[in-house]
N, C-alpha and C. Protein backbone atom coordinates (compact mmCIF):
# COMPACT_ATOMS: atom_id res chain seq x y z
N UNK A 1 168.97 80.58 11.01
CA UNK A 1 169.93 79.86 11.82
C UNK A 1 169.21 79.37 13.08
N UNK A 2 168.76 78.04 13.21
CA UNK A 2 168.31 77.59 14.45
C UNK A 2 168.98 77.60 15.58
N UNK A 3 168.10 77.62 16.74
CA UNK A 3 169.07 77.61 17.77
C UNK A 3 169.38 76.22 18.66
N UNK A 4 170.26 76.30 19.35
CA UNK A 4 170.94 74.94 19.93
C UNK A 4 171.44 75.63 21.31
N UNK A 5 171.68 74.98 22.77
CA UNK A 5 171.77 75.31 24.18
C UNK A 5 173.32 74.47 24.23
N UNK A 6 174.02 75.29 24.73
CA UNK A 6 175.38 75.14 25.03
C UNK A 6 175.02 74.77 26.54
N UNK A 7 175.13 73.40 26.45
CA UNK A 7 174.50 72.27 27.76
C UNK A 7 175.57 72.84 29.17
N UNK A 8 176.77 73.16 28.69
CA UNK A 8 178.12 73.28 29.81
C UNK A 8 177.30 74.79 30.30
N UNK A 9 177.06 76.09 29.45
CA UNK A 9 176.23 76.89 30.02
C UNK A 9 174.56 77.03 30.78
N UNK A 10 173.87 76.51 30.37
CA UNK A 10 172.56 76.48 30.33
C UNK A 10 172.56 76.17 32.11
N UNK A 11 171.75 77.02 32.86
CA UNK A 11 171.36 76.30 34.34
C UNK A 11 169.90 76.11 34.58
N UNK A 12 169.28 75.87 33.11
CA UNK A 12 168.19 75.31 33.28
C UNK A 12 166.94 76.42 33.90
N UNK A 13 167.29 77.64 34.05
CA UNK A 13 166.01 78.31 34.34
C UNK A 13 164.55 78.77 33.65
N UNK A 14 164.65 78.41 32.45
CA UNK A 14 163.69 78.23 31.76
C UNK A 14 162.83 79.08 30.86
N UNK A 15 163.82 80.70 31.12
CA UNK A 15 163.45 81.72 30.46
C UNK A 15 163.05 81.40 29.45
N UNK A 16 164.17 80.69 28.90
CA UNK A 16 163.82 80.27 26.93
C UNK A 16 162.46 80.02 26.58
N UNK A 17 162.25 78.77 27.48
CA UNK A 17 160.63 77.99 27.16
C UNK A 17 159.55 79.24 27.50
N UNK A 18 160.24 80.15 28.48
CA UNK A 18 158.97 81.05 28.83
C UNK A 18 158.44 81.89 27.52
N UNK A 19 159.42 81.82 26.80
CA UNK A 19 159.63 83.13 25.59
C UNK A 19 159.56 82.50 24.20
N UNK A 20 159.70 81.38 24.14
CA UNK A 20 159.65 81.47 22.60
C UNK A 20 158.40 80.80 22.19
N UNK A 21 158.15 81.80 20.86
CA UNK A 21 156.75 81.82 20.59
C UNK A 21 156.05 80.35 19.75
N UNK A 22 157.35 79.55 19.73
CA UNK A 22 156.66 78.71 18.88
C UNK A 22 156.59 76.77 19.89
N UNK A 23 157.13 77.16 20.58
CA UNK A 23 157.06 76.38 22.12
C UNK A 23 157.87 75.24 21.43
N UNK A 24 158.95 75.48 21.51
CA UNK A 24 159.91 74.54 21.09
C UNK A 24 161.00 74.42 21.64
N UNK A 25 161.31 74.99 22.28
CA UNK A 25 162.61 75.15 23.93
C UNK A 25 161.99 74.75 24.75
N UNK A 26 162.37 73.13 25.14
CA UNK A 26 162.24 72.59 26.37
C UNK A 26 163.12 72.33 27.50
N UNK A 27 162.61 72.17 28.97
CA UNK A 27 163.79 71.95 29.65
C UNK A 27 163.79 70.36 29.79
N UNK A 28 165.10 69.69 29.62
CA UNK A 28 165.47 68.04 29.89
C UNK A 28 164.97 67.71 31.51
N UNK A 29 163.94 66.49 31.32
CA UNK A 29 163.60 66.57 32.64
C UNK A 29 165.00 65.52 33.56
N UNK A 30 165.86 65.08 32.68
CA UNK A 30 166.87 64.38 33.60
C UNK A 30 168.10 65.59 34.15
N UNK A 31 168.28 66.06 32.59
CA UNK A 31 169.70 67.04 32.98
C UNK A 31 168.97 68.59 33.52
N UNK A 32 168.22 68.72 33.46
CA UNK A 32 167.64 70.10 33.90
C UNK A 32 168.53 71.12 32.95
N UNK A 33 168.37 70.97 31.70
CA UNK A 33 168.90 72.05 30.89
C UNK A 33 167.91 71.89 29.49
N UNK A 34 168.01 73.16 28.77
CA UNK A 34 167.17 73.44 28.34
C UNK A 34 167.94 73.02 26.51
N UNK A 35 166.85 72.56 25.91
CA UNK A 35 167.09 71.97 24.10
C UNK A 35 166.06 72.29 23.20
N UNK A 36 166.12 72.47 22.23
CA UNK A 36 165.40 73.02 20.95
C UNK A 36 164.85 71.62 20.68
N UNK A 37 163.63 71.25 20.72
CA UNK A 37 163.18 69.81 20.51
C UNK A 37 162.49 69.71 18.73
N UNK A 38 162.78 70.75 18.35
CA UNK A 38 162.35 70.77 16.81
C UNK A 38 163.08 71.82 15.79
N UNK A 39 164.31 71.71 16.02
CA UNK A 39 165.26 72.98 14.73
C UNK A 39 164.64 73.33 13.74
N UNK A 40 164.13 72.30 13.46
CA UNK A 40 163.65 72.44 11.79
C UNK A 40 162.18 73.73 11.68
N UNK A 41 161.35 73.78 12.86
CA UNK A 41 160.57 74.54 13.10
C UNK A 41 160.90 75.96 13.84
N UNK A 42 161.96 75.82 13.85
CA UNK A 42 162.71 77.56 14.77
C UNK A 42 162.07 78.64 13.67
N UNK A 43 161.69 79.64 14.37
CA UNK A 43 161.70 80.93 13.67
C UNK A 43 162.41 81.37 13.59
N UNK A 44 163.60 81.52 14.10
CA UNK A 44 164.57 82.31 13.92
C UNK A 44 164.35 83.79 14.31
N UNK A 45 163.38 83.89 15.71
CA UNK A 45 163.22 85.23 16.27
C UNK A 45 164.47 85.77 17.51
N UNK A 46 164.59 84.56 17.73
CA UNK A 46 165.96 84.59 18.98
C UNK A 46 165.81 85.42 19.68
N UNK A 47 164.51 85.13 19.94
CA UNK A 47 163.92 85.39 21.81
C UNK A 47 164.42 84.72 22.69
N UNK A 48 164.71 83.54 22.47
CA UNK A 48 165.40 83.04 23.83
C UNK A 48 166.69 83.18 23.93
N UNK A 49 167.55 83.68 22.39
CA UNK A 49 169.01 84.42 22.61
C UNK A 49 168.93 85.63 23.63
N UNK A 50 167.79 86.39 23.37
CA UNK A 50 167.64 87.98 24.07
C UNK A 50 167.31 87.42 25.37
N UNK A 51 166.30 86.64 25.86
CA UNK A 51 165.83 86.05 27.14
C UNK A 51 166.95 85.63 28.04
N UNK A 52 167.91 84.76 27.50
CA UNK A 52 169.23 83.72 28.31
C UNK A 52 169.91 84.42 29.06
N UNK A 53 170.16 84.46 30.43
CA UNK A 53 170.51 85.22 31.25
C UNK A 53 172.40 84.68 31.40
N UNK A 54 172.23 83.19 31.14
CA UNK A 54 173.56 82.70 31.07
C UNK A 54 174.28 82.19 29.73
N UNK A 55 173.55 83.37 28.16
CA UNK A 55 174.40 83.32 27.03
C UNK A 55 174.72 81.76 26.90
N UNK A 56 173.51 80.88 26.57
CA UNK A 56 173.74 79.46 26.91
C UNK A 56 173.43 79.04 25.73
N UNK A 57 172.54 79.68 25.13
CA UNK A 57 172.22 79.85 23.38
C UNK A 57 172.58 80.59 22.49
N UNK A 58 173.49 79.23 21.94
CA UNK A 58 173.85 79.66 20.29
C UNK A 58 173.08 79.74 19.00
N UNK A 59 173.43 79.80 17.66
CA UNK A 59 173.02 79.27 16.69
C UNK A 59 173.47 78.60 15.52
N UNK A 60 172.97 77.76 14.88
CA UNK A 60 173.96 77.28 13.61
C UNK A 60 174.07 77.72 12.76
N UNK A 61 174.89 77.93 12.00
CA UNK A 61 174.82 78.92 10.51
C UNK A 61 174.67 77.98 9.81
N UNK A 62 173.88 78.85 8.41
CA UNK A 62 173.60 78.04 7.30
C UNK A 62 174.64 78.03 6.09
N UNK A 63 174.93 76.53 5.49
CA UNK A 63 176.68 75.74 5.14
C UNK A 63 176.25 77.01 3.82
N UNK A 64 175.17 77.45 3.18
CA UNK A 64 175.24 78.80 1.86
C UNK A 64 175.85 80.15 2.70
N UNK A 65 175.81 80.20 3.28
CA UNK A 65 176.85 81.76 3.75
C UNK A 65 177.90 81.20 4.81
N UNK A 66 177.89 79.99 5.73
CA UNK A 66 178.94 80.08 6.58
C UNK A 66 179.11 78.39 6.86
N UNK A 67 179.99 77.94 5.62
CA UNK A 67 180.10 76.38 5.34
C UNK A 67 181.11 75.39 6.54
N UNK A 68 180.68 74.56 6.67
CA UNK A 68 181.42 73.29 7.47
C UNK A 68 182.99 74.07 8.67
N UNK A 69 183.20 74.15 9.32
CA UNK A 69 184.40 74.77 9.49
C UNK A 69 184.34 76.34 10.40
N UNK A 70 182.65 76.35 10.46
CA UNK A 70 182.36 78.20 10.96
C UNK A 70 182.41 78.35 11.88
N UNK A 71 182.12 79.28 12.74
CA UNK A 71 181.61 79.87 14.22
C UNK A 71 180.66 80.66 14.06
N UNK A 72 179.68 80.91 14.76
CA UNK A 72 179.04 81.85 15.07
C UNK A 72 178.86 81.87 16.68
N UNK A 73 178.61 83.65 17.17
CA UNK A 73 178.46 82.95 18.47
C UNK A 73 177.90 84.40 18.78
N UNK A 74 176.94 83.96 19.56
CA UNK A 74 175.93 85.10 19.80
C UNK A 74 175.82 85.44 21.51
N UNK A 75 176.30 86.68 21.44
CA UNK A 75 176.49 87.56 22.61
C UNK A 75 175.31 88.39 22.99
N UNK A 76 174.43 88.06 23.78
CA UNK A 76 173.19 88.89 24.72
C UNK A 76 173.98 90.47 25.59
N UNK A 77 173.98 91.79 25.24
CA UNK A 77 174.96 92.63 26.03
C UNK A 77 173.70 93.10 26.56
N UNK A 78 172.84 92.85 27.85
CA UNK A 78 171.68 94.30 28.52
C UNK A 78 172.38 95.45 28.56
N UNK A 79 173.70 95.52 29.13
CA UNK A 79 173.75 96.72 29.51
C UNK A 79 174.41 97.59 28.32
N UNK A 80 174.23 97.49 27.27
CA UNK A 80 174.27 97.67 26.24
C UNK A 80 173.35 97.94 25.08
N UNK A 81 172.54 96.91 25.19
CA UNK A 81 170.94 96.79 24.52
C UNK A 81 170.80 96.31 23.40
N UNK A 82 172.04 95.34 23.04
CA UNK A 82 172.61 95.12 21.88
C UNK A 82 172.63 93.41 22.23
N UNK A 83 172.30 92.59 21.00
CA UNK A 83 172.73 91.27 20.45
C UNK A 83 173.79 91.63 19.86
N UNK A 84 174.95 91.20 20.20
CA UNK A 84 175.73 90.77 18.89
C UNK A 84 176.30 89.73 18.45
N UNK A 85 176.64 89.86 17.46
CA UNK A 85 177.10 88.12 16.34
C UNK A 85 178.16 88.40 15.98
N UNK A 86 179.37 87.29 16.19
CA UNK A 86 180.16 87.57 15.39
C UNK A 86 180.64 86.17 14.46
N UNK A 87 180.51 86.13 13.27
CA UNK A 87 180.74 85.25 12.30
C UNK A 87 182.34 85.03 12.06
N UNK A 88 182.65 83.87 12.35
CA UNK A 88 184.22 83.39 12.06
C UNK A 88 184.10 82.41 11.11
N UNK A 89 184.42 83.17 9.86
CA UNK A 89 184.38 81.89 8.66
C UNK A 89 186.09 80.87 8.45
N UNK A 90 185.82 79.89 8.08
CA UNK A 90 186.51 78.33 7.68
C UNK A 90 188.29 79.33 7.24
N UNK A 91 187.99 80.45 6.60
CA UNK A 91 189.52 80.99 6.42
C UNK A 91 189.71 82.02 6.88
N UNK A 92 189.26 82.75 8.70
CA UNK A 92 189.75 83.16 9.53
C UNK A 92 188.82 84.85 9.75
N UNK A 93 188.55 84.58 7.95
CA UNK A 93 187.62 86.16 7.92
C UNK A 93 186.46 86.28 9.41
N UNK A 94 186.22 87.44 9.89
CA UNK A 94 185.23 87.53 11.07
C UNK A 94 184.73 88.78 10.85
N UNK A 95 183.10 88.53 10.88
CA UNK A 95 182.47 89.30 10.88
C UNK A 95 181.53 89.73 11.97
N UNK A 96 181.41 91.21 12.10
CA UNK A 96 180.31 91.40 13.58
C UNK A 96 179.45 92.50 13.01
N UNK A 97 178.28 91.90 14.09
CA UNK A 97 177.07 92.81 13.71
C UNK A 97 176.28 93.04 15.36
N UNK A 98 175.51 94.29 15.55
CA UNK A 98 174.72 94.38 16.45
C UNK A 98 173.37 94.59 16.31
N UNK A 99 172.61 94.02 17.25
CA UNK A 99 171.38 94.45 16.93
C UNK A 99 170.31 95.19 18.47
N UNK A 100 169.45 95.91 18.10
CA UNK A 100 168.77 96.12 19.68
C UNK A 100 168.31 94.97 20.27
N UNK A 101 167.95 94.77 21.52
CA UNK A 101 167.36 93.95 21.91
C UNK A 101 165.78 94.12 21.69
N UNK A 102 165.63 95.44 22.28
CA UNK A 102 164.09 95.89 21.71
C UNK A 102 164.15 97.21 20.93
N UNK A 103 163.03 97.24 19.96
CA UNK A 103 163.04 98.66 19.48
C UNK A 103 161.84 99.22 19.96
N UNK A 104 161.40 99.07 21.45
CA UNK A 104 160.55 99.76 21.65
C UNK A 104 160.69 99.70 23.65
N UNK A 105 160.71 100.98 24.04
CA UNK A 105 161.12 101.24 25.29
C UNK A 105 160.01 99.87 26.43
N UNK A 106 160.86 99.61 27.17
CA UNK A 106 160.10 98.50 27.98
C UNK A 106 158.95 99.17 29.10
N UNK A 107 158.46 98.44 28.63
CA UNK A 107 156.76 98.96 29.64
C UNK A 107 155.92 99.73 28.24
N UNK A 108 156.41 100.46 27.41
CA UNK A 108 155.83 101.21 26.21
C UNK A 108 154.55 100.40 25.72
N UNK A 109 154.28 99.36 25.36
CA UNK A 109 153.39 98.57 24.92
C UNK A 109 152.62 98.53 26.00
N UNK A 110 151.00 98.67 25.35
CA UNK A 110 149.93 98.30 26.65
C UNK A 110 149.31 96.95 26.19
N UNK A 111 149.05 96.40 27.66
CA UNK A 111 148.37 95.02 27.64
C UNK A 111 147.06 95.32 27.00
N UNK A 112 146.40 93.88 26.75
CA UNK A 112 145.26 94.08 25.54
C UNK A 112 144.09 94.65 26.32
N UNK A 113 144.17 94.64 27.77
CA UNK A 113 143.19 94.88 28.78
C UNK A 113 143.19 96.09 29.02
N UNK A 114 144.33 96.70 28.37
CA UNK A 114 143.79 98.39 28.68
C UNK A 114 143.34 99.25 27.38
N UNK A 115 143.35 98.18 26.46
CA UNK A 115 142.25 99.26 25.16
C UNK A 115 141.02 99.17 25.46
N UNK A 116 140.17 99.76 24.62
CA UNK A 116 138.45 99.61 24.40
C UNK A 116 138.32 98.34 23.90
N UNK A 117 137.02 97.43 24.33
CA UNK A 117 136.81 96.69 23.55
C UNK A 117 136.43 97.03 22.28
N UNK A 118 136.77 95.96 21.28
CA UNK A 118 136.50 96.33 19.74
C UNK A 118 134.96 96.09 19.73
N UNK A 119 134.53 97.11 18.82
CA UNK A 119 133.25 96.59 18.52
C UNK A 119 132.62 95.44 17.61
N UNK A 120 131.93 94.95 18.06
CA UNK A 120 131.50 93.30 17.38
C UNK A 120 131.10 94.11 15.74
N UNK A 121 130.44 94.82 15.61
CA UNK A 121 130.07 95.28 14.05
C UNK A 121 130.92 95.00 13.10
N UNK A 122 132.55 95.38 13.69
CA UNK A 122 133.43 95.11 12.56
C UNK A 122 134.21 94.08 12.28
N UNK A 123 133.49 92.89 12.94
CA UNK A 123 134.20 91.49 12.84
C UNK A 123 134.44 91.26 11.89
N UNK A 124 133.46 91.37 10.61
CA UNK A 124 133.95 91.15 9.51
C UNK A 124 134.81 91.96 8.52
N UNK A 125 135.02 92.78 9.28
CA UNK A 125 136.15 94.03 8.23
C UNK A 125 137.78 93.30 8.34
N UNK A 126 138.47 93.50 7.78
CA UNK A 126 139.52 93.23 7.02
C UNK A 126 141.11 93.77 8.31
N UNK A 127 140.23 95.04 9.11
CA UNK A 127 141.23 95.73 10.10
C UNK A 127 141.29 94.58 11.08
N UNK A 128 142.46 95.10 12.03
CA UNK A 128 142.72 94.41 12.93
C UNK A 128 142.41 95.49 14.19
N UNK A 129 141.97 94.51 15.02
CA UNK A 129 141.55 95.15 16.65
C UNK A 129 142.45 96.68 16.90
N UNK A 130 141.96 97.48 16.87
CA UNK A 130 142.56 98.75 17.67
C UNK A 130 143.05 99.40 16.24
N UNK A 131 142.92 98.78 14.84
CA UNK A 131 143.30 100.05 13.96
C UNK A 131 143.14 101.03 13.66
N UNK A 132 143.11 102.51 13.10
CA UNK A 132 144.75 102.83 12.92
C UNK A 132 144.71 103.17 14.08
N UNK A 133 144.27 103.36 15.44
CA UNK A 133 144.88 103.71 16.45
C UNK A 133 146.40 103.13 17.15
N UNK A 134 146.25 102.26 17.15
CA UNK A 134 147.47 101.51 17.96
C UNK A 134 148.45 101.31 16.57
N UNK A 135 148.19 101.94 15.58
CA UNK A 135 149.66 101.74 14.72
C UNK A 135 150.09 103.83 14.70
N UNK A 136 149.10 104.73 15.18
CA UNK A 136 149.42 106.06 15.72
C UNK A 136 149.31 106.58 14.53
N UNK A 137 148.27 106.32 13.31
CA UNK A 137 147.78 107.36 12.51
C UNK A 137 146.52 107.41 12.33
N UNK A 138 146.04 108.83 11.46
CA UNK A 138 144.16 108.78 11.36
C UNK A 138 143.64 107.63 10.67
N UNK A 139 144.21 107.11 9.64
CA UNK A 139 143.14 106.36 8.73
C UNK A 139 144.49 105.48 7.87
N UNK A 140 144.10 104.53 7.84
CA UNK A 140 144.72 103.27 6.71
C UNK A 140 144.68 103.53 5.16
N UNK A 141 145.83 103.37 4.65
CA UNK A 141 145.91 103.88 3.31
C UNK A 141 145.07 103.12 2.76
N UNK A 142 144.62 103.76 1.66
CA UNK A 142 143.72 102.99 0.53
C UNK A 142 144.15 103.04 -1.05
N UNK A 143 144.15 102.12 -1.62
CA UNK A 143 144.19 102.06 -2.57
C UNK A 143 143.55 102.78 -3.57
N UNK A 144 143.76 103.82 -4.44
CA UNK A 144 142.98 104.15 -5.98
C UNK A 144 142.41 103.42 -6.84
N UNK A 145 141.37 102.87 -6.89
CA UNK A 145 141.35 102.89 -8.17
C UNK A 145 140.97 103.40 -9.61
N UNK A 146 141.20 102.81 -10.45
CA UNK A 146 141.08 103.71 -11.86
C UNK A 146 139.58 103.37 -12.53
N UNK A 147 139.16 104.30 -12.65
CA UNK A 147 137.88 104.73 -13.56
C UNK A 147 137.32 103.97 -14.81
């Protein structure tokens, strides 16, 4: 479900553009409010739903689960820690769901500047920078194989 800026909400501060990863929330340089300049490329991470300080971003539902006639409307709660959605379909049915905002305590994640540098030797290995450490076990499963 891409997202779209409810123009009457939006005051243009720009969180959105700060946050979404695929740089596609811009702010209008006439109206000073902020628009999705490419739907078709949304991830659908709704970072800038969690980011919007003034609940200014919605999303569209897709017409295979919530056809011509729907609502959706997506509620940012902080003090709660919760997204929630609630789906109003074409014959009155409504559905709600919550989600965290983060599943991981804020500040918890360290910047890339406070690991070790990786060592150049294993550029060509297959791991990624800081494995298994930074996923918090001894060693990466391996596969068996048969004889």
């Amino acid at each position: 479900m891409p997202t779209y800026t409810d123009m009457t909400r939006c005051d243009g501060c720009g969180e959105c553009v700060d946050i979404c990863p695929s740089d596609i929330m811009h702010i209008d340089p006439v109206y000073r409010r902020s628009y999705n300049i490419e739907p078709n490329f949304c991830w659908e991470c709704y970072s800038c739903v969690k980011a919007c300080p003034q609940h200014a971003i919605d999303v569209r539902g897709y017409a295979d689960f919530a056809p011509l006639g729907h609502k959706v409307r997506v509620l940012r709660e902080p003090e709660k820690g919760v997204i929630s959605w609630k789906i109003r379909y074409r014959d009155g049915r409504l559905k709600e769901f919550a989600f965290p905002i983060r599943t991981t305590p804020w500040g918890s994640i360290k910047a890339p500047q406070d690991y070790e540098k990786p060592d150049l030797g294993t550029i060509g290995s297959a791991m990624l920078s800081h494995e298994p450490t930074a996923l918090h076990i001894d060693a990466l499963p391996t596969l068996k194989t048969k004889a």
